[in-house]
C-alpha atoms as a PDB file:
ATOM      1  CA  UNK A   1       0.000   0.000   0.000  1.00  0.00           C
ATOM      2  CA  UNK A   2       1.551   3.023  -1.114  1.00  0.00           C
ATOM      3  CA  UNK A   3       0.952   6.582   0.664  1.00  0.00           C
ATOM      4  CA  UNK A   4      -1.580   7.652  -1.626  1.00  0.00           C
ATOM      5  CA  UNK A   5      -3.868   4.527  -1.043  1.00  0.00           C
ATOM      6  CA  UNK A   6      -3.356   5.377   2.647  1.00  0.00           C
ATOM      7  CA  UNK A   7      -4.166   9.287   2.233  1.00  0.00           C
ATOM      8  CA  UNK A   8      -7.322   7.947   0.551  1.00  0.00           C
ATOM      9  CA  UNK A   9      -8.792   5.154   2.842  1.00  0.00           C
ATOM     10  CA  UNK A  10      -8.011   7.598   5.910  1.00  0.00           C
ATOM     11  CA  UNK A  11      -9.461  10.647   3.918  1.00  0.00           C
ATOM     12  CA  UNK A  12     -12.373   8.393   3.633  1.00  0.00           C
ATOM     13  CA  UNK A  13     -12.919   6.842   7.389  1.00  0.00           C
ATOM     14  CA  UNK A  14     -12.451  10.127   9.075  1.00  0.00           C
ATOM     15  CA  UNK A  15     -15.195  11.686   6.780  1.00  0.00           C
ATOM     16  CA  UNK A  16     -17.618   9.181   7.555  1.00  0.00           C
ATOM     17  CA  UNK A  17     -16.604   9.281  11.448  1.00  0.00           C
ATOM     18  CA  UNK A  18     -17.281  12.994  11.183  1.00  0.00           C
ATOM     19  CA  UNK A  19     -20.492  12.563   9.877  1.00  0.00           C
ATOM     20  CA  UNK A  20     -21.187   9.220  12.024  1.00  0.00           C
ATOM     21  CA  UNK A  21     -20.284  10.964  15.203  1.00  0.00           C
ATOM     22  CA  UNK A  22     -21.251  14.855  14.566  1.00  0.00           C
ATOM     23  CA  UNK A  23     -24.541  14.050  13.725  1.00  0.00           C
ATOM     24  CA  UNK A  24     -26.626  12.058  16.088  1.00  0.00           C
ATOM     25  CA  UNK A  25     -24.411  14.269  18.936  1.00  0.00           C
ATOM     26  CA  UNK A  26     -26.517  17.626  17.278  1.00  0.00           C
ATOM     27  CA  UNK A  27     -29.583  15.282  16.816  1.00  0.00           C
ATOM     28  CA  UNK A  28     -29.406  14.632  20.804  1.00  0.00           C
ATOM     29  CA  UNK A  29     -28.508  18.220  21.503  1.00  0.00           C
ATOM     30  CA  UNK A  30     -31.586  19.446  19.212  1.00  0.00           C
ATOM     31  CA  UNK A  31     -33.673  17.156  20.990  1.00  0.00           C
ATOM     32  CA  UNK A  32     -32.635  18.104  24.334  1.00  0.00           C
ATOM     33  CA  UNK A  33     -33.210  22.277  23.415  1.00  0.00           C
ATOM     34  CA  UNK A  34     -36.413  21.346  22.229  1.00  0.00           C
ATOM     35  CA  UNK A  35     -37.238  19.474  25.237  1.00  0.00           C
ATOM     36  CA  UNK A  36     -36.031  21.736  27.544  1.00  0.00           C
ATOM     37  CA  UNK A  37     -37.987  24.739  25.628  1.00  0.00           C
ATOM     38  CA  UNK A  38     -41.193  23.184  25.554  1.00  0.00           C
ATOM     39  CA  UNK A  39     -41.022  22.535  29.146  1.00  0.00           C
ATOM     40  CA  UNK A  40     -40.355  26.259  29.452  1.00  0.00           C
ATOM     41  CA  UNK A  41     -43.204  27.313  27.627  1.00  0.00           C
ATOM     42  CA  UNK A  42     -45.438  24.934  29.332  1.00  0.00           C
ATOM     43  CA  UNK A  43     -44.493  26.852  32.945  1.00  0.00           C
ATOM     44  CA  UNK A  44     -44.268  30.289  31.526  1.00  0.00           C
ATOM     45  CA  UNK A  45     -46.863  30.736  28.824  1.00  0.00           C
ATOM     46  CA  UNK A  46     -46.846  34.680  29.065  1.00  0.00           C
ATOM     47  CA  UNK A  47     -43.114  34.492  28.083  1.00  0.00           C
ATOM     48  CA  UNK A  48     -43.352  32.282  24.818  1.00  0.00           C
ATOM     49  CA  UNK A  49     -41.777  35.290  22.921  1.00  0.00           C
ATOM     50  CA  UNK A  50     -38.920  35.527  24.090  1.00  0.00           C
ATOM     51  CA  UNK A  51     -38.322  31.273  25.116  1.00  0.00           C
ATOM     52  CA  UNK A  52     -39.459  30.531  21.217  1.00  0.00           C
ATOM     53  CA  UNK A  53     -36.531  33.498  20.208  1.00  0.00           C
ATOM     54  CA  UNK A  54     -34.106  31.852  22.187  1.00  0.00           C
ATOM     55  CA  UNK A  55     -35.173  28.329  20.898  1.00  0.00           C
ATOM     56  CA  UNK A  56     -34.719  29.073  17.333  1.00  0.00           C
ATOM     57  CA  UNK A  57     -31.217  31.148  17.964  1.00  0.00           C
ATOM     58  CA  UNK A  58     -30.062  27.810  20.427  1.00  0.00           C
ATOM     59  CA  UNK A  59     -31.108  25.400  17.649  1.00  0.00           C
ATOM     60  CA  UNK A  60     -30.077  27.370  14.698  1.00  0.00           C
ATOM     61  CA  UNK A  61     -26.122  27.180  16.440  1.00  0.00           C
ATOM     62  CA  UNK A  62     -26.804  23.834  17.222  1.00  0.00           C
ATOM     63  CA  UNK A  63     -27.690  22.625  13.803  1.00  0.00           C
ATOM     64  CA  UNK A  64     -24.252  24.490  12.197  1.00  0.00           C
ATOM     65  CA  UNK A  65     -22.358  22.053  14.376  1.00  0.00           C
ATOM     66  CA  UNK A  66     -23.905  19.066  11.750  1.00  0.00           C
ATOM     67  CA  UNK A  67     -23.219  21.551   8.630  1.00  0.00           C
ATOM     68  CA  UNK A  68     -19.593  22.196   9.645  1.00  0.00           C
ATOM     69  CA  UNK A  69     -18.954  18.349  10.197  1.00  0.00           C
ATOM     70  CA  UNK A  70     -20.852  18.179   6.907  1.00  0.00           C
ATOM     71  CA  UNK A  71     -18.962  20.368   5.118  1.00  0.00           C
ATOM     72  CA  UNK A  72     -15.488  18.814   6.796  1.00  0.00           C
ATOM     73  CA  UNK A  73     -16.202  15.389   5.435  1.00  0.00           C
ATOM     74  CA  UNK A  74     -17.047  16.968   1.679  1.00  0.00           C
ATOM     75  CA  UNK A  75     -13.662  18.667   1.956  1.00  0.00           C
ATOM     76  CA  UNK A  76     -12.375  15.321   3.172  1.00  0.00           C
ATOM     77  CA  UNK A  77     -13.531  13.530   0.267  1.00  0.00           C
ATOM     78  CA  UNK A  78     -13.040  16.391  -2.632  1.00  0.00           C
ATOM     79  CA  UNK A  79     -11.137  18.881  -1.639  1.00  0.00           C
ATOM     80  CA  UNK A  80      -8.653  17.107   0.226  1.00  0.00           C
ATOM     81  CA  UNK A  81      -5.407  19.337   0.467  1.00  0.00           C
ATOM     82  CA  UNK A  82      -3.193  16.617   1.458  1.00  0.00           C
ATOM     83  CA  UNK A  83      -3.934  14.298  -1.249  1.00  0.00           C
ATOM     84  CA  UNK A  84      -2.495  16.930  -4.081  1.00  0.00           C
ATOM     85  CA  UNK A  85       0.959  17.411  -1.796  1.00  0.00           C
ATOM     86  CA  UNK A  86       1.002  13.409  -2.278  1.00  0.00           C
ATOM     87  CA  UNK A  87       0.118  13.246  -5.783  1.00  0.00           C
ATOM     88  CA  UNK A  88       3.166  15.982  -6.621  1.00  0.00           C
ATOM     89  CA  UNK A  89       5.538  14.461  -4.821  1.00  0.00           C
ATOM     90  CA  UNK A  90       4.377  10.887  -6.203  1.00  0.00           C
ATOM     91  CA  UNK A  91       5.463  13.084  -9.791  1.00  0.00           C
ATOM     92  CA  UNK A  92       1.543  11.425 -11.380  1.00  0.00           C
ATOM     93  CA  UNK A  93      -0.611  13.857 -12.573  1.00  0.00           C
END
């Protein structure tokens, strides 16, 4: 096995770890917000304004957490910056 087929079948494991671990950790978190946020609104109904605000802000940060581990595995896969160092000092096209 040569270093490229290494770069490659590591580029390709961590990219599905990322994705395998990143997002059922925001899925929990999500559900958690949620949870705790209905619970709030169920004590405090007068202040559903401002609980459903923060909700959405909490949720909307929590969900970039999957995009950026998203977006790391595509770059992983793609984009990966290592695997063109490799390839020119390998001398292939």
């Amino acid at each position: 096995m040569d270093s490229l087929e290494l770069i490659a079948m590591i580029s390709i494991i961590m990219a599905g770890a990322t994705v395998g671990i990143g997002a059922p950790v925001t899925a929990i978190g999500e559900g958690w917000a949620v949870s705790r946020g209905m619970a709030a609104l169920a004590q405090q109904p007068d202040a559903a304004p401002v609980i459903t605000r923060g909700l959405f802000i909490g949720v909307a940060m929590i969900e970039s957490s999957a995009i950026y581990c998203f977006v790391v595995s595509m770059v992983l896969i793609f984009a990966n910056p290592f695997w063109n160092h490799f390839v020119g000092l390998a001398g292939t096209p």
